[in-house]
C-alpha atoms as a PDB file:
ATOM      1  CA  UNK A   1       0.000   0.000   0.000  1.00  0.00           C
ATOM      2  CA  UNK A   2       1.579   3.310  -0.886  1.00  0.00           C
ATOM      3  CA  UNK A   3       1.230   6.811   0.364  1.00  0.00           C
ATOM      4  CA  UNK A   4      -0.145   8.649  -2.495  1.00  0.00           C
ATOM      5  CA  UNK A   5      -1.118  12.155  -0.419  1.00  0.00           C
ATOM      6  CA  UNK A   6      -1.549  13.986   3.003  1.00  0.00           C
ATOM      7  CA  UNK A   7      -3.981  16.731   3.504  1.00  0.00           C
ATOM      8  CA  UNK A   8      -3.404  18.654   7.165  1.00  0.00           C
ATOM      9  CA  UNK A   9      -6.766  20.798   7.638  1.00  0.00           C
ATOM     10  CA  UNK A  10      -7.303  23.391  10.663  1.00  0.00           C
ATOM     11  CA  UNK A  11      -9.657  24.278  12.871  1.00  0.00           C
ATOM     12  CA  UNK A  12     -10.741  28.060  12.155  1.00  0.00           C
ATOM     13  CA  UNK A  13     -13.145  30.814  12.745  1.00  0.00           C
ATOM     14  CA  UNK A  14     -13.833  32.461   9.680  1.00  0.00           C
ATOM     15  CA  UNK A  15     -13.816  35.896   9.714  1.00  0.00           C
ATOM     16  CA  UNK A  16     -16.561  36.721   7.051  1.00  0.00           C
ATOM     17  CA  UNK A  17     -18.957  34.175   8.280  1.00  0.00           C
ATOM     18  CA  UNK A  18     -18.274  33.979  11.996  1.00  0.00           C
ATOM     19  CA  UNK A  19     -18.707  29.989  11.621  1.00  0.00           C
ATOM     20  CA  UNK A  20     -16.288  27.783  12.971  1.00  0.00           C
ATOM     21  CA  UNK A  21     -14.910  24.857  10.402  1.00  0.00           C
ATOM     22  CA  UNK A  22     -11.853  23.696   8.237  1.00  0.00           C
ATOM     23  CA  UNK A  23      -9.496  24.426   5.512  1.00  0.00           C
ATOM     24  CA  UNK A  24      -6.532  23.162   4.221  1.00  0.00           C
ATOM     25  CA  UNK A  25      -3.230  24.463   6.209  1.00  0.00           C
ATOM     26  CA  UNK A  26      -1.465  25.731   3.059  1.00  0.00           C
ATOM     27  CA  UNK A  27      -4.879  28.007   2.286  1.00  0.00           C
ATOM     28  CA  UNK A  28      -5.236  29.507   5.792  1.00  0.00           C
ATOM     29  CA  UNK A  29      -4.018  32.163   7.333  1.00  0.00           C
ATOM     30  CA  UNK A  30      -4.775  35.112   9.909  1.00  0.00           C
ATOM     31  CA  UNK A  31      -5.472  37.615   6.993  1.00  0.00           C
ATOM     32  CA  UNK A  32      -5.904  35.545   3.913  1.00  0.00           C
ATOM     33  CA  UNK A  33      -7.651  32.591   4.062  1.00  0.00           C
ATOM     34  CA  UNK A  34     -10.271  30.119   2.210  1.00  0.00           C
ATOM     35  CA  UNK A  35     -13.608  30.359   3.471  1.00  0.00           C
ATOM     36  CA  UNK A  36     -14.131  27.505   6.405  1.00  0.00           C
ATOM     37  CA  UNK A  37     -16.464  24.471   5.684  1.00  0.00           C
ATOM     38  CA  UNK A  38     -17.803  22.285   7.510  1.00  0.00           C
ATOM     39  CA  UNK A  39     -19.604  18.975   5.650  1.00  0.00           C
ATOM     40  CA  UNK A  40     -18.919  16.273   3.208  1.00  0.00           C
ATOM     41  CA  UNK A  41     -18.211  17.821   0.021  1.00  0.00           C
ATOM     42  CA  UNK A  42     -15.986  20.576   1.576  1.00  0.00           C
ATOM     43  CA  UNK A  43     -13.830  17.467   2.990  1.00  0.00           C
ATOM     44  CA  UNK A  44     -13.682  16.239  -0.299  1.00  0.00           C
ATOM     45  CA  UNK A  45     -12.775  19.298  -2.116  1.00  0.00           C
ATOM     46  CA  UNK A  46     -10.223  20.090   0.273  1.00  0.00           C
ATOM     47  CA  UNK A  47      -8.797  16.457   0.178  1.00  0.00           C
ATOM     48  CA  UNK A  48      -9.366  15.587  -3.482  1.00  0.00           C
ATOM     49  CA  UNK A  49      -9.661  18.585  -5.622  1.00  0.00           C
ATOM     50  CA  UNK A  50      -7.661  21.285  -3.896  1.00  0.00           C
ATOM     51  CA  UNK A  51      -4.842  19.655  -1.695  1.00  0.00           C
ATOM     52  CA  UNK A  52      -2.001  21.513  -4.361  1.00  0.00           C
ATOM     53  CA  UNK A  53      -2.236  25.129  -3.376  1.00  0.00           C
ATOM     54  CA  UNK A  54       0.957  26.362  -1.734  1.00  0.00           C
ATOM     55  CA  UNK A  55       1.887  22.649  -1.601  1.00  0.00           C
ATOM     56  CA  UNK A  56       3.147  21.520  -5.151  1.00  0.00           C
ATOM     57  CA  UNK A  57       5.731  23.189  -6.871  1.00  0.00           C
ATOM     58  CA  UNK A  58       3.517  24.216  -9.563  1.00  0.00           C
ATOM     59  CA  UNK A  59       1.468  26.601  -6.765  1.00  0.00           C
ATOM     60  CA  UNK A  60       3.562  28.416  -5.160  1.00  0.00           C
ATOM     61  CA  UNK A  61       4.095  32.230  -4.792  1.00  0.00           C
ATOM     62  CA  UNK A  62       2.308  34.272  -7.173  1.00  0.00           C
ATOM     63  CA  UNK A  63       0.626  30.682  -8.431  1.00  0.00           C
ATOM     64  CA  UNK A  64      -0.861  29.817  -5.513  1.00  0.00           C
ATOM     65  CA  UNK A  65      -4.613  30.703  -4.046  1.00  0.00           C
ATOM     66  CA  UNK A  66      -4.941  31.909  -7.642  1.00  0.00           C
ATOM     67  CA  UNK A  67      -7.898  31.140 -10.130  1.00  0.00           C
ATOM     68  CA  UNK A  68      -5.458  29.115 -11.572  1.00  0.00           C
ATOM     69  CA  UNK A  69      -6.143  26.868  -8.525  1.00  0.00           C
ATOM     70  CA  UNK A  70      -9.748  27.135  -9.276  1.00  0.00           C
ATOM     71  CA  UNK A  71      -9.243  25.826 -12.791  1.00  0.00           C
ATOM     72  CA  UNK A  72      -7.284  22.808 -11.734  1.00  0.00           C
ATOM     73  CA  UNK A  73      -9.651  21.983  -9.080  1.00  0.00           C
ATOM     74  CA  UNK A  74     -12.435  22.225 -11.495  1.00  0.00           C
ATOM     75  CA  UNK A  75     -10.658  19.867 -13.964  1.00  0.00           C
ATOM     76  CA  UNK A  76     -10.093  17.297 -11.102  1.00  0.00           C
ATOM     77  CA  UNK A  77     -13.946  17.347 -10.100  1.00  0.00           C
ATOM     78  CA  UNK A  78     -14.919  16.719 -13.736  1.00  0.00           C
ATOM     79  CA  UNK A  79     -12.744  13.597 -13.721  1.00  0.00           C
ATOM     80  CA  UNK A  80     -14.904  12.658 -10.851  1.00  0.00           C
ATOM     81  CA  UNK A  81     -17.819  14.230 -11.731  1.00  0.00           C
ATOM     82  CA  UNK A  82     -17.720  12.529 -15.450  1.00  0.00           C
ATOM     83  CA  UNK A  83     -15.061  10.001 -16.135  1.00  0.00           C
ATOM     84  CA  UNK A  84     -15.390   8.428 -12.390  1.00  0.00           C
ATOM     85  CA  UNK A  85     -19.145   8.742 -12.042  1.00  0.00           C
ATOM     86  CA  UNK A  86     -19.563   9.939  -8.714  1.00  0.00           C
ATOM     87  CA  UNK A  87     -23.227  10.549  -7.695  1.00  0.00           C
ATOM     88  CA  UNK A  88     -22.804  12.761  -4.889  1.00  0.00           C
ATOM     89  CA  UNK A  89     -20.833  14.887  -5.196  1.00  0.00           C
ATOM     90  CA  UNK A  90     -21.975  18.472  -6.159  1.00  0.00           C
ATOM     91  CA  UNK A  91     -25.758  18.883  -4.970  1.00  0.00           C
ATOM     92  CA  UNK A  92     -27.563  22.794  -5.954  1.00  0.00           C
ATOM     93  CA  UNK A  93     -30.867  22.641  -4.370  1.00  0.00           C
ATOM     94  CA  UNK A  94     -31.355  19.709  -3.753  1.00  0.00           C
ATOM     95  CA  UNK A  95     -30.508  18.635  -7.569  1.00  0.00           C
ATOM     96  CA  UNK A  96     -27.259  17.133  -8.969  1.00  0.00           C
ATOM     97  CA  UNK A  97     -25.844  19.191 -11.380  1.00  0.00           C
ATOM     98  CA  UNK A  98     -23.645  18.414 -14.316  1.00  0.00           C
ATOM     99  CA  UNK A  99     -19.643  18.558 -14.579  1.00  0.00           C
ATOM    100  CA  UNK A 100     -20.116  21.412 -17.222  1.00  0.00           C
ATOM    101  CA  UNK A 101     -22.589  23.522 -15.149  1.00  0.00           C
ATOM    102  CA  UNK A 102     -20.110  22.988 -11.731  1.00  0.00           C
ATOM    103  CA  UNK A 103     -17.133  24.193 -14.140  1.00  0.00           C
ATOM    104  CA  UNK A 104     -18.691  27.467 -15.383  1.00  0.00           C
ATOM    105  CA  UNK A 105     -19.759  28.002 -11.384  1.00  0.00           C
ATOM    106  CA  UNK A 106     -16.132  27.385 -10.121  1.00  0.00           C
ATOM    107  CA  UNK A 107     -14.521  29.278 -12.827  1.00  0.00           C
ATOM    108  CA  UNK A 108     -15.721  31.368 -15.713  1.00  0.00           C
ATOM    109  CA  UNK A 109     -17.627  33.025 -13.077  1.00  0.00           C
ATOM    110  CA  UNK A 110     -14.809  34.283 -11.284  1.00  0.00           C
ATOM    111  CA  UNK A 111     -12.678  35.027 -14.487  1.00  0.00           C
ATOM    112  CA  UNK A 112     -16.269  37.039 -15.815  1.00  0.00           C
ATOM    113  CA  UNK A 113     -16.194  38.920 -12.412  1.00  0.00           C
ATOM    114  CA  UNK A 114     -12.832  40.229 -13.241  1.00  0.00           C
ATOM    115  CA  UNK A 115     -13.280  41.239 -16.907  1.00  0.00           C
ATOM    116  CA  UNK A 116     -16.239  42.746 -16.643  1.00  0.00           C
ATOM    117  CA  UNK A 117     -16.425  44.641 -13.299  1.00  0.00           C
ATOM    118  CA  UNK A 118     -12.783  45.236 -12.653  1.00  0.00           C
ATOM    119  CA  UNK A 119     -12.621  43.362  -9.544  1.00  0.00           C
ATOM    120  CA  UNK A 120     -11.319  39.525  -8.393  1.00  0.00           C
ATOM    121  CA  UNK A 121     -11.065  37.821  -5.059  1.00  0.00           C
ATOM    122  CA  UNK A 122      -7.764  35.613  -6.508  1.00  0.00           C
ATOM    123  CA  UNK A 123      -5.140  37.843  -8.232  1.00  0.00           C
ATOM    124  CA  UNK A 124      -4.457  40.129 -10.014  1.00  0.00           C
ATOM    125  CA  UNK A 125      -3.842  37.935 -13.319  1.00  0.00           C
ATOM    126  CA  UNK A 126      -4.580  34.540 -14.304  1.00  0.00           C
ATOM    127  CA  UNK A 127      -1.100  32.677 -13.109  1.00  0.00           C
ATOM    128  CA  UNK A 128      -0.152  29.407 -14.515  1.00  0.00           C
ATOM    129  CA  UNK A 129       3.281  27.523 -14.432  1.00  0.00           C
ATOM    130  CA  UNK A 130       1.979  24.445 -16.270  1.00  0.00           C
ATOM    131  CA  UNK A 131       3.725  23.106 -18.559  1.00  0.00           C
ATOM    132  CA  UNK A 132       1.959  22.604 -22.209  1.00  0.00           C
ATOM    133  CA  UNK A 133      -0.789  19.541 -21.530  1.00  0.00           C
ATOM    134  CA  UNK A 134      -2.169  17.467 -24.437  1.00  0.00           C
ATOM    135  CA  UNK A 135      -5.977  17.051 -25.197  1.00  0.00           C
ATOM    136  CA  UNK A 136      -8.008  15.073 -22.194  1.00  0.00           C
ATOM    137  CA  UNK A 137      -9.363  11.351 -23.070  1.00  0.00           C
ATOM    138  CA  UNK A 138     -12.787  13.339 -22.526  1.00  0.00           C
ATOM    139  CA  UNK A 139     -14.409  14.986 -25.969  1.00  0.00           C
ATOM    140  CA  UNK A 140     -17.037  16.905 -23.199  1.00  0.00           C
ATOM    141  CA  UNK A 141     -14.259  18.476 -21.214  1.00  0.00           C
ATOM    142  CA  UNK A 142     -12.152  19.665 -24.509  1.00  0.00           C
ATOM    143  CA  UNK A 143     -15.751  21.109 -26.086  1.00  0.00           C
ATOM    144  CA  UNK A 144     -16.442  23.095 -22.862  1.00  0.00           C
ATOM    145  CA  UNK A 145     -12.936  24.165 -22.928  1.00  0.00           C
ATOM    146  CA  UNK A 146     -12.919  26.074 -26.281  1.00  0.00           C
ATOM    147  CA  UNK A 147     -16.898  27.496 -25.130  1.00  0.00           C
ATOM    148  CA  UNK A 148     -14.965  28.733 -22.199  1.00  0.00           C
ATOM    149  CA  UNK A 149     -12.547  30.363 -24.444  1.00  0.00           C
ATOM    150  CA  UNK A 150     -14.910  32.290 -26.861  1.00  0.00           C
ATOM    151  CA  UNK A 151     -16.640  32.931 -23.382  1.00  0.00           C
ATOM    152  CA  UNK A 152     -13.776  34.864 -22.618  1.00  0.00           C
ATOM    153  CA  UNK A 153     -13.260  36.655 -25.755  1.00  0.00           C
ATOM    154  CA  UNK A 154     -16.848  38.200 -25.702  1.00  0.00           C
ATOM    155  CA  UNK A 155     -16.697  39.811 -21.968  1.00  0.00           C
ATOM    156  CA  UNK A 156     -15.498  43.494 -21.757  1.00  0.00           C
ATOM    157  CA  UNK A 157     -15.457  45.975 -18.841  1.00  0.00           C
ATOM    158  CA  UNK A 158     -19.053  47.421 -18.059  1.00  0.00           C
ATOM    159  CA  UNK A 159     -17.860  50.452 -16.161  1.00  0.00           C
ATOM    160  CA  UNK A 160     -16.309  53.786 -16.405  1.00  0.00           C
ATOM    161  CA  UNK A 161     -14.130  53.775 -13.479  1.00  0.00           C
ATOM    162  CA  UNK A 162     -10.296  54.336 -14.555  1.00  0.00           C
ATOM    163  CA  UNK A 163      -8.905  52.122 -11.926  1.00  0.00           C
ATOM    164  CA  UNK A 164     -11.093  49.547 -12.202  1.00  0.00           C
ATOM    165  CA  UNK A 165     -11.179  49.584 -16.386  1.00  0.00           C
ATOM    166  CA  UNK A 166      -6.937  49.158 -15.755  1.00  0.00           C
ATOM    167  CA  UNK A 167      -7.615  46.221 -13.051  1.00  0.00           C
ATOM    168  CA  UNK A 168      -9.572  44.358 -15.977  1.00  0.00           C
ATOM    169  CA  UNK A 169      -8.422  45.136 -18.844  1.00  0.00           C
ATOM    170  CA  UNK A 170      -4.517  43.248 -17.379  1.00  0.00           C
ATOM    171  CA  UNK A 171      -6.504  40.855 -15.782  1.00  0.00           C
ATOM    172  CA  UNK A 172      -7.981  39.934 -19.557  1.00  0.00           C
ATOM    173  CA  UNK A 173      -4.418  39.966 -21.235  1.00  0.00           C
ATOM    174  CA  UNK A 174      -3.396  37.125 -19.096  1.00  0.00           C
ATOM    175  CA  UNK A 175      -5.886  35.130 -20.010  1.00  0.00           C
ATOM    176  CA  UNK A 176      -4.966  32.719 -22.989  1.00  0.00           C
ATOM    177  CA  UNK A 177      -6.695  29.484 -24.347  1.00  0.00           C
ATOM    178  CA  UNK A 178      -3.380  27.823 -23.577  1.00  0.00           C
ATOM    179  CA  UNK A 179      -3.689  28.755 -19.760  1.00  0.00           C
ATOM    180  CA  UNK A 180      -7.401  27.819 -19.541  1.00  0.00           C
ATOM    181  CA  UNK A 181      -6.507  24.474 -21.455  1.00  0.00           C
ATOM    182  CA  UNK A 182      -3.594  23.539 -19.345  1.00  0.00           C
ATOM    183  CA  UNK A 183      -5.218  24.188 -15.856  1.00  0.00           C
ATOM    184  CA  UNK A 184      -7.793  21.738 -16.216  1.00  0.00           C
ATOM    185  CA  UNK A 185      -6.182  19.406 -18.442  1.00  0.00           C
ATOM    186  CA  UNK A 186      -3.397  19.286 -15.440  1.00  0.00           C
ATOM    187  CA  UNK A 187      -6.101  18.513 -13.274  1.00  0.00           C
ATOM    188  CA  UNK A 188      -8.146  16.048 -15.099  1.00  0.00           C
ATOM    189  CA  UNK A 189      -5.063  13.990 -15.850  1.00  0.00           C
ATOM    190  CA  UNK A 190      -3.496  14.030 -12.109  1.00  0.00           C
ATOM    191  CA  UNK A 191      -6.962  12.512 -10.740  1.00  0.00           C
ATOM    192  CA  UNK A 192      -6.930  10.218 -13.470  1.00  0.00           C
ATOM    193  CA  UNK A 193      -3.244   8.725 -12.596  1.00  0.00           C
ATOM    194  CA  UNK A 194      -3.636   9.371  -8.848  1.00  0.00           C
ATOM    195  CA  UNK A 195      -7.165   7.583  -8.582  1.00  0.00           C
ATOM    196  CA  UNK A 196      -8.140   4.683 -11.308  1.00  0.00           C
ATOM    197  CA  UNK A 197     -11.406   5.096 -13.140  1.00  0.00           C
ATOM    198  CA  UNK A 198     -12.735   1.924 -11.313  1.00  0.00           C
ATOM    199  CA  UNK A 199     -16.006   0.801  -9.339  1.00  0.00           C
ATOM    200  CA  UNK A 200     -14.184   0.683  -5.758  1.00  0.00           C
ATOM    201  CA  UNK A 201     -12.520   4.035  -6.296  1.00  0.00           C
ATOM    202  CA  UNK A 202     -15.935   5.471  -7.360  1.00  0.00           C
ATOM    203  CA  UNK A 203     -17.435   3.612  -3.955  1.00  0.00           C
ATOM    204  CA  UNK A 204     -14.831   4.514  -1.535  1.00  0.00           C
ATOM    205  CA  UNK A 205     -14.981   7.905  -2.956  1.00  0.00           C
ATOM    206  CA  UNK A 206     -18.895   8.214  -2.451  1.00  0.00           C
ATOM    207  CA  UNK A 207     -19.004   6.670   0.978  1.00  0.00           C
ATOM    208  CA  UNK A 208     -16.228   9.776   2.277  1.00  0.00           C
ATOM    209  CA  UNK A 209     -18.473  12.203   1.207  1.00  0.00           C
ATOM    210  CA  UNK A 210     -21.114  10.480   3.416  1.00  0.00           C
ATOM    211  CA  UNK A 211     -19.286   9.776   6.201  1.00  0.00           C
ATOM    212  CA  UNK A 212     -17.692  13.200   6.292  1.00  0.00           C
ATOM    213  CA  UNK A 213     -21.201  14.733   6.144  1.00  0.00           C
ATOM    214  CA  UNK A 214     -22.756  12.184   8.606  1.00  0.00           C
ATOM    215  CA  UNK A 215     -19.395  13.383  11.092  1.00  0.00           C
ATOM    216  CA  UNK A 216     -20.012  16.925  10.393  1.00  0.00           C
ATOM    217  CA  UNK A 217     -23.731  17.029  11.087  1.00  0.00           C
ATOM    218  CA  UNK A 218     -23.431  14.928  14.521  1.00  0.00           C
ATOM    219  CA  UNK A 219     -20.220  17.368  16.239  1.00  0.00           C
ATOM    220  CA  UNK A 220     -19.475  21.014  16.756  1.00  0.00           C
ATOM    221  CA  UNK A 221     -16.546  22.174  15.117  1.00  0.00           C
ATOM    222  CA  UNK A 222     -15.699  24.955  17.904  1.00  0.00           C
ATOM    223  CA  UNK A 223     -15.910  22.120  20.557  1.00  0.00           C
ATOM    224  CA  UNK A 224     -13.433  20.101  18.603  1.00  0.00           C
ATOM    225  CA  UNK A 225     -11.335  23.066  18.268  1.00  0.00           C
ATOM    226  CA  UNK A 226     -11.214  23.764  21.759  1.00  0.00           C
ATOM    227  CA  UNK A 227      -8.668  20.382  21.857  1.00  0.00           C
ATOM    228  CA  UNK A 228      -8.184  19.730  18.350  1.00  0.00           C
ATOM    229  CA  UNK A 229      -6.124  22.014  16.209  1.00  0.00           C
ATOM    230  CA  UNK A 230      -6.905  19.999  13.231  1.00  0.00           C
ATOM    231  CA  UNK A 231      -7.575  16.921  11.510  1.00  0.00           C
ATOM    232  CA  UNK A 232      -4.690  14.983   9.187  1.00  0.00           C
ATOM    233  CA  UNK A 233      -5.997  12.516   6.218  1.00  0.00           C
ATOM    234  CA  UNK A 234      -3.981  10.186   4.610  1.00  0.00           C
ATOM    235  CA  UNK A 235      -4.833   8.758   0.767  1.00  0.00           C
ATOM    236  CA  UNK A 236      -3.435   5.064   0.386  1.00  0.00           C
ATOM    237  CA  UNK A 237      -3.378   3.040  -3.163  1.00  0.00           C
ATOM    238  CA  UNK A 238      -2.841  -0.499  -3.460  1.00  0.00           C
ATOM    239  CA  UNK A 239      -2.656  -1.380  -7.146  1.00  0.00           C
ATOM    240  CA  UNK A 240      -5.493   0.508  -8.427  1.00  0.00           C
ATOM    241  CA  UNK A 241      -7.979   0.885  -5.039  1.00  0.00           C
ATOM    242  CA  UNK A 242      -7.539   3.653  -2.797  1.00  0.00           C
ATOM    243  CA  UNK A 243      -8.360   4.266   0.662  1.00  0.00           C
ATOM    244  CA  UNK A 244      -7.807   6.719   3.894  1.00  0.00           C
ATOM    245  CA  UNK A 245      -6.837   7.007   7.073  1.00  0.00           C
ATOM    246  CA  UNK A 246      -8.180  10.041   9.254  1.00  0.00           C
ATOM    247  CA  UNK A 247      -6.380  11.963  12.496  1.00  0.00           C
ATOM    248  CA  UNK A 248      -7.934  14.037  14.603  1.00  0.00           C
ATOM    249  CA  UNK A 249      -4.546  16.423  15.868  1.00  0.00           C
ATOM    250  CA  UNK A 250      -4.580  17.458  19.832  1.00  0.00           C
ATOM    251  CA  UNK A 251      -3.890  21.291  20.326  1.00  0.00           C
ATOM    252  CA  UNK A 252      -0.613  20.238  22.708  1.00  0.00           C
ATOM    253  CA  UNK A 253       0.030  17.139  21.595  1.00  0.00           C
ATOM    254  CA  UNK A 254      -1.268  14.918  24.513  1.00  0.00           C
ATOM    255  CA  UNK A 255      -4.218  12.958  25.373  1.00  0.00           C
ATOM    256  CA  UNK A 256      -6.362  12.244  22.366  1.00  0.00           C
ATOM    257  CA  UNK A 257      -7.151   8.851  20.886  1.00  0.00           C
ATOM    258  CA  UNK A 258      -6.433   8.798  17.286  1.00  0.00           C
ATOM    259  CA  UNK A 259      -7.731   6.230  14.914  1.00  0.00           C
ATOM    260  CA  UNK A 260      -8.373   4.697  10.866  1.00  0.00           C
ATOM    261  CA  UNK A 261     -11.427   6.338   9.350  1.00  0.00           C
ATOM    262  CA  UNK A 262     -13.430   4.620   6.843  1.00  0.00           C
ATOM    263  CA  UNK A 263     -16.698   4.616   5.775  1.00  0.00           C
ATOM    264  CA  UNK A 264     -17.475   1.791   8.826  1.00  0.00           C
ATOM    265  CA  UNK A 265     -15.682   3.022  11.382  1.00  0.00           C
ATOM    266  CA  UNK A 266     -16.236   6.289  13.321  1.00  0.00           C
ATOM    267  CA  UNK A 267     -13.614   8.525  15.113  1.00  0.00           C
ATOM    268  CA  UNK A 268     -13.131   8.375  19.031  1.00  0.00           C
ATOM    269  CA  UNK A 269     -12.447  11.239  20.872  1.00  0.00           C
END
């Protein structure tokens, strides 16, 4: 069995909500953090789809906590989304929604925001340090791709503010096809080696957005943190099935029961 990632989360209480939850230890900080979550999917994103930023060598610096990041992340949850099958893992209302519809959410809408009203929560620029990716095994993914592009291509700024007409008009010169392209080819193709397109993958997979959401429902995340400054998960593979362990981390280091999480067994504490 082989040691394929670790994701250290941390307890936090996020400043523009006032809840109390998680997020990834390379993402959080005192002035600039993710927002905290606290359920299933927000494990999962954390864990599956975002564990790179400020981590791998590709996002760091100016290229991490960028929409790059977003892009990537949205290319790894269309590999689960489409290519693995997973059937819970984006829910809008109730409703699943598709891979396509998730990637214009996670990203064009963010890269839209900047363009057209001068203003974006990740950078200045679209940043990306990925080397040049070939075409994705997935004909859906490459066709939304180029609709992204011409996407792109059609916004303009909608204002008349200098500053802000500056902010978006070098925001939309860093924007290429090849950037969009790479981004979530990068991240299609990592999930795809990292996690085979098999039946136990998709059920293991399934079951830790359950349990996570099951966990999250039934305990308080500032009571945790009053002991806990985090929680550590490992991803295993053995041939071509993966599985995890979970750690809940004591605030000093003493005193707290730690043990393998799975989708039968529950965490003591």
């Amino acid at each position: 069995m082989k040691l394929i990632k670790t994701v250290d989360l941390v307890f936090f209480e996020d400043d523009a909500s006032g809840n109390w939850g998680l997020a990834h230890k390379e993402t959080y900080n005192e002035n600039n953090a993710f927002n905290a979550f606290w359920n299933g999917i927000g494990v999962f994103h954390d864990v599956f789809e975002h564990y790179f930023e400020n981590k791998h060598k590709y996002f760091k610096g100016d290229y991490g906590m960028n929409v790059g990041g977003e892009m990537v992340a949205s290319g790894h949850m269309w590999y689960y989304r489409n290519k693995l099958g997973m059937y819970n893992m984006r829910l809008q209302d109730g409703y699943q929604t598709t891979a396509s519809k998730k990637m214009i959410d996670n990203t064009s809408d963010l890269v839209q925001e900047a363009i057209c009203s001068g203003y974006a929560n990740y950078g200045s620029k679209l940043e990306s340090n990925i080397p040049k990716q070939s075409p994705a095994d997935d004909y859906d993914l490459e066709d939304e791709l180029s609709n992204f592009w011409q996407d792109v291509k059609s916004w303009n700024f909608r204002n008349d503010y200098y500053d802000e007409r500056k902010y978006s008009e070098t925001y939309k010169k860093s924007i290429s096809f090849k950037k969009i392209v790479d981004l979530h080819r990068w991240g299609f193709k990592q999930e795809e080696k990292y996690v085979p397109d098999n039946y136990e993958n998709k059920d293991v997979l399934c079951n830790f957005i359950e349990f996570w959401d099951k966990f999250c429902k039934n305990n308080n995340p500032k009571n945790i943190a009053s002991y806990c400054k985090g929680i550590t998960i490992k991803v295993y593979k053995n041939k071509d099935v993966i599985s995890w362990k979970a750690f809940l981390i004591p605030q000093y280091g003493t005193g707290l029961k730690t043990t393998q999480i799975t989708h039968s067994y529950e965490i003591e504490y």
